[in-house]
C-alpha atoms as a PDB file:
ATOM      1  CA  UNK A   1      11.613 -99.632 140.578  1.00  0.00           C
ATOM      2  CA  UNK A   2      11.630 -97.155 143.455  1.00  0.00           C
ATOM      3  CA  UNK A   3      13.712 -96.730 146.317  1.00  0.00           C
ATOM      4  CA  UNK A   4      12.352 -96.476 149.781  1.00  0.00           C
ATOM      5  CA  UNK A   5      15.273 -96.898 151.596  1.00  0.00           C
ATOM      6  CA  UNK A   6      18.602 -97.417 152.739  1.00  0.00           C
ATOM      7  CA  UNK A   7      20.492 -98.624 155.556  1.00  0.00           C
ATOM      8  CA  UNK A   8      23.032-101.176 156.427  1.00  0.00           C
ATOM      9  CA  UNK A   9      24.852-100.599 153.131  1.00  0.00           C
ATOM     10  CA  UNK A  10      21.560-102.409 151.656  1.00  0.00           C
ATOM     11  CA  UNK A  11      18.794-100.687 149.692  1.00  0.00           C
ATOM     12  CA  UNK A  12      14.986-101.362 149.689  1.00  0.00           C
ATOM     13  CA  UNK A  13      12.827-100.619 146.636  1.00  0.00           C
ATOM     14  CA  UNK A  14       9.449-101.482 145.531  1.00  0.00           C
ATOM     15  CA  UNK A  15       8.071-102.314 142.159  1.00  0.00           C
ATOM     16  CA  UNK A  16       5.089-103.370 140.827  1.00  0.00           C
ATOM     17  CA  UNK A  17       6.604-105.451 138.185  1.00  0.00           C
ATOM     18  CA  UNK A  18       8.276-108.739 138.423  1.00  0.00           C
ATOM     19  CA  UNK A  19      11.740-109.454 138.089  1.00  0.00           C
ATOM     20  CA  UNK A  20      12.954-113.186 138.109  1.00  0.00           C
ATOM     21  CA  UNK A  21      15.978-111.719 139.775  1.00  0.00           C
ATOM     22  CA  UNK A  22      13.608-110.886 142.937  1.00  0.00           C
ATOM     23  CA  UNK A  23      13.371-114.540 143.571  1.00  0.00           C
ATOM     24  CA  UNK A  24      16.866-114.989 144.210  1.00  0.00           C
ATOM     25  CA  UNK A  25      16.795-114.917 147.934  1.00  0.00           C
ATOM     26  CA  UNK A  26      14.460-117.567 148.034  1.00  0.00           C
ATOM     27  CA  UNK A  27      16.604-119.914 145.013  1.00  0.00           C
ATOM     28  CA  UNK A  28      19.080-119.123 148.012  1.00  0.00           C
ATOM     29  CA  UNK A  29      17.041-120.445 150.714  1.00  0.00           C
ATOM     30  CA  UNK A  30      15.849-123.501 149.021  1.00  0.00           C
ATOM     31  CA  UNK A  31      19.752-124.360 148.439  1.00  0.00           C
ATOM     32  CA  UNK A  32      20.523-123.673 152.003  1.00  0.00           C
ATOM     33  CA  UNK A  33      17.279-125.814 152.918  1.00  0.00           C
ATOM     34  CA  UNK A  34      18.777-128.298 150.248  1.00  0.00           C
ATOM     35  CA  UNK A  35      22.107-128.792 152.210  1.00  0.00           C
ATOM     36  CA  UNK A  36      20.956-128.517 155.659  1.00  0.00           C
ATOM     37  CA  UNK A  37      17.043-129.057 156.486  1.00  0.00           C
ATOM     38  CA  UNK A  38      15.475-130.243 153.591  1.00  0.00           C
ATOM     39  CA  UNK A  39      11.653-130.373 154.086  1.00  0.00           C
ATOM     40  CA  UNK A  40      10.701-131.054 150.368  1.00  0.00           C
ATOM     41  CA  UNK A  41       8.644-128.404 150.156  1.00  0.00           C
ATOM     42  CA  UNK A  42       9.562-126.250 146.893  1.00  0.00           C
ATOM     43  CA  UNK A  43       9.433-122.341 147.908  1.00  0.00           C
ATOM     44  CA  UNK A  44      10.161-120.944 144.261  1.00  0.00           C
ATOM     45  CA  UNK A  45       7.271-123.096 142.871  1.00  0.00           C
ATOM     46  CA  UNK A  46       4.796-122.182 145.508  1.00  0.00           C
ATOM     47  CA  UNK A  47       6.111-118.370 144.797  1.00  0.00           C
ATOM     48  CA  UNK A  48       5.921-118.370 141.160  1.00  0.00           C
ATOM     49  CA  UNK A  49       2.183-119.930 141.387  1.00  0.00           C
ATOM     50  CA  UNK A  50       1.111-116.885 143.538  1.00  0.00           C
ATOM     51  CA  UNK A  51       2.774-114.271 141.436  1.00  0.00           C
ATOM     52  CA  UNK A  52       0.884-115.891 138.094  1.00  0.00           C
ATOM     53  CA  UNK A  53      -2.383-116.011 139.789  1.00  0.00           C
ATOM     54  CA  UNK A  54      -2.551-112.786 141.620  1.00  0.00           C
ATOM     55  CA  UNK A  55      -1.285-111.225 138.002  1.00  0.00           C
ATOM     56  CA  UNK A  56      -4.385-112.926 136.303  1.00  0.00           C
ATOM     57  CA  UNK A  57      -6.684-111.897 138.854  1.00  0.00           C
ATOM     58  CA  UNK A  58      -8.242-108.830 137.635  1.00  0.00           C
ATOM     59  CA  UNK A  59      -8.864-107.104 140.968  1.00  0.00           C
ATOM     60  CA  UNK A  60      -5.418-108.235 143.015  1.00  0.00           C
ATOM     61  CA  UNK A  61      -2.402-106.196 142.442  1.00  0.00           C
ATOM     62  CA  UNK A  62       1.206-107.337 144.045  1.00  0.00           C
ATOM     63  CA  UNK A  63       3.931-105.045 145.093  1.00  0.00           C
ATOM     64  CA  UNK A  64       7.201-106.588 145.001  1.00  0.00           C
ATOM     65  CA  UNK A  65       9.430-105.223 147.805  1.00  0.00           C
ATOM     66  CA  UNK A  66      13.155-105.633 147.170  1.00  0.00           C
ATOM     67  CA  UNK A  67      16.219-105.884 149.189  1.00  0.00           C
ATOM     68  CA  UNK A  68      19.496-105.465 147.383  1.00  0.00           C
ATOM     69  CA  UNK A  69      23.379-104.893 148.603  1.00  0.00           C
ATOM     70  CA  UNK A  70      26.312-103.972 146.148  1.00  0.00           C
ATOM     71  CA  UNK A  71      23.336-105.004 143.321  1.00  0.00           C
ATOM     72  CA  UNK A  72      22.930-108.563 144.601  1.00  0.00           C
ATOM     73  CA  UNK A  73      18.969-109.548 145.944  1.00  0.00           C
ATOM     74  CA  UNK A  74      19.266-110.533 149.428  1.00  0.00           C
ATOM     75  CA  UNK A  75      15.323-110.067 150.261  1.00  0.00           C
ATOM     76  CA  UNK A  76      11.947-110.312 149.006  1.00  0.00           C
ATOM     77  CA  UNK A  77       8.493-109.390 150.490  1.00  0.00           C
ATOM     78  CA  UNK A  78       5.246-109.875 148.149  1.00  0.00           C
ATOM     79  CA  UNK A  79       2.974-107.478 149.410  1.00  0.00           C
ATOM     80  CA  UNK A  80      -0.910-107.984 147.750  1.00  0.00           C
ATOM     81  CA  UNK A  81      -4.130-105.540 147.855  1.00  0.00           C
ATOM     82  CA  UNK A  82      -6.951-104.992 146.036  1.00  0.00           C
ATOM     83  CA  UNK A  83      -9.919-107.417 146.459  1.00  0.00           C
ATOM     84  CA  UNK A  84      -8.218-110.091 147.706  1.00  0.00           C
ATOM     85  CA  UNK A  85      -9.727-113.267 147.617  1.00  0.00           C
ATOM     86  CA  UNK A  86      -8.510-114.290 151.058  1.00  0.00           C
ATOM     87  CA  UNK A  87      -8.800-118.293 150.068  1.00  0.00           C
ATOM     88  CA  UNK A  88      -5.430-117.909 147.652  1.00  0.00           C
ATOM     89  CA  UNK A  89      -3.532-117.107 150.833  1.00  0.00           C
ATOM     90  CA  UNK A  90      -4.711-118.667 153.699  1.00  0.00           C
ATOM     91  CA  UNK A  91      -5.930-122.516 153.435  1.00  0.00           C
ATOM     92  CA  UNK A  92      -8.257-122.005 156.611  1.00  0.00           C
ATOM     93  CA  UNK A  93     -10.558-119.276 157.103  1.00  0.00           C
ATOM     94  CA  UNK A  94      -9.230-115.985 158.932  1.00  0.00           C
ATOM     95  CA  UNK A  95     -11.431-113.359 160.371  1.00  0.00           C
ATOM     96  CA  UNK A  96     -10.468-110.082 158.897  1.00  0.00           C
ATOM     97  CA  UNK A  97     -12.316-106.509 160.309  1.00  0.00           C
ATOM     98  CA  UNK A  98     -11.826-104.294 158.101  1.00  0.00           C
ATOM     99  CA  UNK A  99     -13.094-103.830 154.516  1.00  0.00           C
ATOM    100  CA  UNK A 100     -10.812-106.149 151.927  1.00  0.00           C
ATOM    101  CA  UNK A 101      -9.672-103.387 150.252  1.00  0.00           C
ATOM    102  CA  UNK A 102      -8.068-101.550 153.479  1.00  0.00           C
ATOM    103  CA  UNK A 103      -6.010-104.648 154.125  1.00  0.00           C
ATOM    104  CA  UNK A 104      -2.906-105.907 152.296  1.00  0.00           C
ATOM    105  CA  UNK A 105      -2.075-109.441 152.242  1.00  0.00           C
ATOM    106  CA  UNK A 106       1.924-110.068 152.766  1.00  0.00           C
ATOM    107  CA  UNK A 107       3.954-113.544 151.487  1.00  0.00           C
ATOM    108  CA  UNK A 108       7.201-114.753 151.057  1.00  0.00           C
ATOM    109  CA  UNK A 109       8.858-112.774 153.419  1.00  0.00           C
ATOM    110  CA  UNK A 110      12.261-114.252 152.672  1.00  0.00           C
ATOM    111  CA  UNK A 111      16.335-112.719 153.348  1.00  0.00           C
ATOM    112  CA  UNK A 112      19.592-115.215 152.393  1.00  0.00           C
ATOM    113  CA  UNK A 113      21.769-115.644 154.748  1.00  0.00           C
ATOM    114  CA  UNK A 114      23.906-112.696 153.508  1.00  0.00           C
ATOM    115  CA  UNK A 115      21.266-110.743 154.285  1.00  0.00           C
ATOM    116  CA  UNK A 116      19.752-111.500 157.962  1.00  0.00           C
ATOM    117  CA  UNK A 117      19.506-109.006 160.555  1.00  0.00           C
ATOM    118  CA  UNK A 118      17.504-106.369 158.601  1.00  0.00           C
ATOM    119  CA  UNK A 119      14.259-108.149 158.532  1.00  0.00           C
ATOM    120  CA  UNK A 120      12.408-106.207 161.312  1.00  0.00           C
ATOM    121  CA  UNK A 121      13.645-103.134 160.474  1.00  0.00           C
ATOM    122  CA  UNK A 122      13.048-103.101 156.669  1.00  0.00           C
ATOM    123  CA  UNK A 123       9.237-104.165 157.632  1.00  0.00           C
ATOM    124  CA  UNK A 124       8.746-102.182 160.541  1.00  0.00           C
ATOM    125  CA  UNK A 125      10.612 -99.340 159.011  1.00  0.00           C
ATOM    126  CA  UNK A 126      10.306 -98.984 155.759  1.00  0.00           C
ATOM    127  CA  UNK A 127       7.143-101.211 154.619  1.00  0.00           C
ATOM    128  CA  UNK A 128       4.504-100.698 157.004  1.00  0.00           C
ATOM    129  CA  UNK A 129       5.397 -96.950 156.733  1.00  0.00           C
ATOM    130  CA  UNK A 130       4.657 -97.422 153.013  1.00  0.00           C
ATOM    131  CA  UNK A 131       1.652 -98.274 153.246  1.00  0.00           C
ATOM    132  CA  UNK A 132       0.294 -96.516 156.575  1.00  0.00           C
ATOM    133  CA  UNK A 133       0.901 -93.507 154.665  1.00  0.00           C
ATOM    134  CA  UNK A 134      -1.550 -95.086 151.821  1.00  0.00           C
ATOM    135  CA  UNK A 135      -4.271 -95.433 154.339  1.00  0.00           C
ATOM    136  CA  UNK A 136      -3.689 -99.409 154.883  1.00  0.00           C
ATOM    137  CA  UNK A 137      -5.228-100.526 157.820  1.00  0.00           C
ATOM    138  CA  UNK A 138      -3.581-103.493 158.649  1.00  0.00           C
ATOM    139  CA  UNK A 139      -1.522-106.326 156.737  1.00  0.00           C
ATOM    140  CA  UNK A 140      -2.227-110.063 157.365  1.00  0.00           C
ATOM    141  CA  UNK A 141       0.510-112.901 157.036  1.00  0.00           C
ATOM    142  CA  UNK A 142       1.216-116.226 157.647  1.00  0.00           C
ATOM    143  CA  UNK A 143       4.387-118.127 159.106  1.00  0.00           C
ATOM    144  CA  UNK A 144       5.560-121.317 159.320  1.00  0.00           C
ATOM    145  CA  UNK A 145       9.541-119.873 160.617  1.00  0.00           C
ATOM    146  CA  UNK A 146       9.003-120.119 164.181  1.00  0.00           C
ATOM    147  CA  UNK A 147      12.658-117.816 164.734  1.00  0.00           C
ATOM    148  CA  UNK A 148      10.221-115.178 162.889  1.00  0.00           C
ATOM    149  CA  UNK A 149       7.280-115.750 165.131  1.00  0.00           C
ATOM    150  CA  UNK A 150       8.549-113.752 167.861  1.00  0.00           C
ATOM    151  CA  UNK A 151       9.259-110.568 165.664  1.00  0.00           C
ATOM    152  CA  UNK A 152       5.555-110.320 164.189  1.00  0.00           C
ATOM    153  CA  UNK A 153       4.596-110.884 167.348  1.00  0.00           C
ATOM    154  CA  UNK A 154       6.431-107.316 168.237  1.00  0.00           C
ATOM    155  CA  UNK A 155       5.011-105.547 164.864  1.00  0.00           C
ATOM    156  CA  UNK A 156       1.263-106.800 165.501  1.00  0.00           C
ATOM    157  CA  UNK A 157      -0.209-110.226 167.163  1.00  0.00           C
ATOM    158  CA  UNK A 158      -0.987-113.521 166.429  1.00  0.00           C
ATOM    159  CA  UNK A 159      -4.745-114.067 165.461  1.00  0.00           C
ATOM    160  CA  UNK A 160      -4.513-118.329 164.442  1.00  0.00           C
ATOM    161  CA  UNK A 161      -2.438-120.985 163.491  1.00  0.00           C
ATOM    162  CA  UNK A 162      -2.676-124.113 160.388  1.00  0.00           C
ATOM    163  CA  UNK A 163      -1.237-127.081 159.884  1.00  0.00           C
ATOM    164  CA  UNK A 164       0.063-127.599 156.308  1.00  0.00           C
ATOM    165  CA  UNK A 165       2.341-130.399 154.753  1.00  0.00           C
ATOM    166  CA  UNK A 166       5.680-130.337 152.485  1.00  0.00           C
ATOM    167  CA  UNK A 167       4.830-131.197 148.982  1.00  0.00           C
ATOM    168  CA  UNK A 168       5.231-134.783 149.463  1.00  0.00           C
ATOM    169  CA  UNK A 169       3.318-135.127 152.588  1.00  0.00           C
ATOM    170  CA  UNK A 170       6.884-136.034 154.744  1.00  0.00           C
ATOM    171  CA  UNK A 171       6.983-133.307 156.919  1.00  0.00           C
ATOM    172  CA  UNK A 172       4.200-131.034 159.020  1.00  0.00           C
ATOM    173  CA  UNK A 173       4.571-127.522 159.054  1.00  0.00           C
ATOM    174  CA  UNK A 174       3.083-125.770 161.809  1.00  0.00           C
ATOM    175  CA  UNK A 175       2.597-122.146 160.696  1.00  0.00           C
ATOM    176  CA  UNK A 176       1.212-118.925 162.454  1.00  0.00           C
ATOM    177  CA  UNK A 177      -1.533-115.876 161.327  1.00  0.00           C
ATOM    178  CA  UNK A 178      -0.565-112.631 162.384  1.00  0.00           C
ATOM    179  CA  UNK A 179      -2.055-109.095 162.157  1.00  0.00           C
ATOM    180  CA  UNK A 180      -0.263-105.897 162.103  1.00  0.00           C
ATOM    181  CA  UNK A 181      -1.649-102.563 162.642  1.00  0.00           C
ATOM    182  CA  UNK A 182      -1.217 -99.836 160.234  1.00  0.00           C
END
C-alpha cells in the first residue's frame, strides 16, 4: 500500500491488492442503510462480485483507493483500467471518446459516516491527480446518491442516467453517468 495523501487527520493510500478490511466502509453503510433506509439492495455483495470478476479478467486491473483515520477504513473508491469491458459496469450503453485504455472506470465510491466531508477533496485532490499524472484522460462513474450528484457535477458533467432495481425488485433506483476530465 502507498500513501498519496493526508489531510483532515485521515490518510489516503492506494493498492492494487485487496484487503477485506477495505470494505469496511461499505459493511458500515449497509448497517446504517439497515437501521434507517433499507432498500434491500446488498452493497458488499454487488462489491465483492466486481472485485472477483475484474481480478479474473485478464486485461482489467483495479486500484483500490483507501481512506483510513487513527487505522480505522472510513472510505473506499475502486478505480478500474485496462480494457475495460464497459458492459460489467454500466447496464445501458454509454458513449465513451476516447480509446478504452485512456479511460478508468470508478465504483463504489463509499465514506461511513465517521468519515463524510472529505469526499470531494480526496477525489478531486488526490485521485484524479493520480491518475492525470498517468496520462488518464477521463474517468467514468455511475450514481444512484443523488446528495453526490451535485459534487460530480462540479469535478466533470453528467453524460446519462438508468434505472436499476434493489435486489428484490422493491425499490427503483434512479442513478446518474458522469464524466470527469483528466
Amino acid at each position: 500500500m502507498k500513501i498519496l495523501s493526508k489531510f483532515n487527520s485521515n490518510e489516503f493510500s492506494i493498492s492494487s491488492k485487496f484487503n477485506s478490511n477495505y470494505l469496511t466502509p461499505i459493511i458500515k453503510n449497509l448497517l446504517f442503510k439497515a437501521k434507517r433506509e433499507w432498500d434491500d439492495y446488498d452493497e458488499v455483495y454487488h462489491c465483492c462480485r466486481l472485485i472477483e470478476e475484474v481480478r479474473t479478467s485478464k486485461h482489467m486491473n483495479m486500484d483500490f483507493h483507501i481512506m483510513k483515520r487513527d487505522g480505522e477504513h472510513l472510505g473506499i473508491a475502486l478505480v478500474n483500467r485496462g480494457l475495460l469491458d464497459l458492459n460489467i459496469f454500466f447496464k445501458e450503453p454509454i458513449q465513451v471518446k476516447e480509446n478504452i485504455q485512456d479511460i478508468l472506470i470508478l465504483n463504489y465510491f463509499h465514506i461511513c459516516h465517521e468519515g463524510r466531508g472529505n469526499g470531494e477533496k480526496w477525489l478531486r485532490d488526490v485521485i484524479i491527480p493520480y491518475y492525470r499524472n498517468k496520462r488518464y484522460r477521463a474517468i467514468y462513474m455511475k450514481s444512484s446518491h443523488p446528495r453526490a450528484f451535485s459534487m460530480y457535477t462540479r469535478l466533470g458533467s453528467e453524460i446519462g442516467g438508468y434505472i436499476s432495481y434493489s435486489d428484490n425488485k422493491l425499490f427503483k433506483r434512479e442513478g446518474k453517468v458522469f464524466k470527469i476530465p483528466l
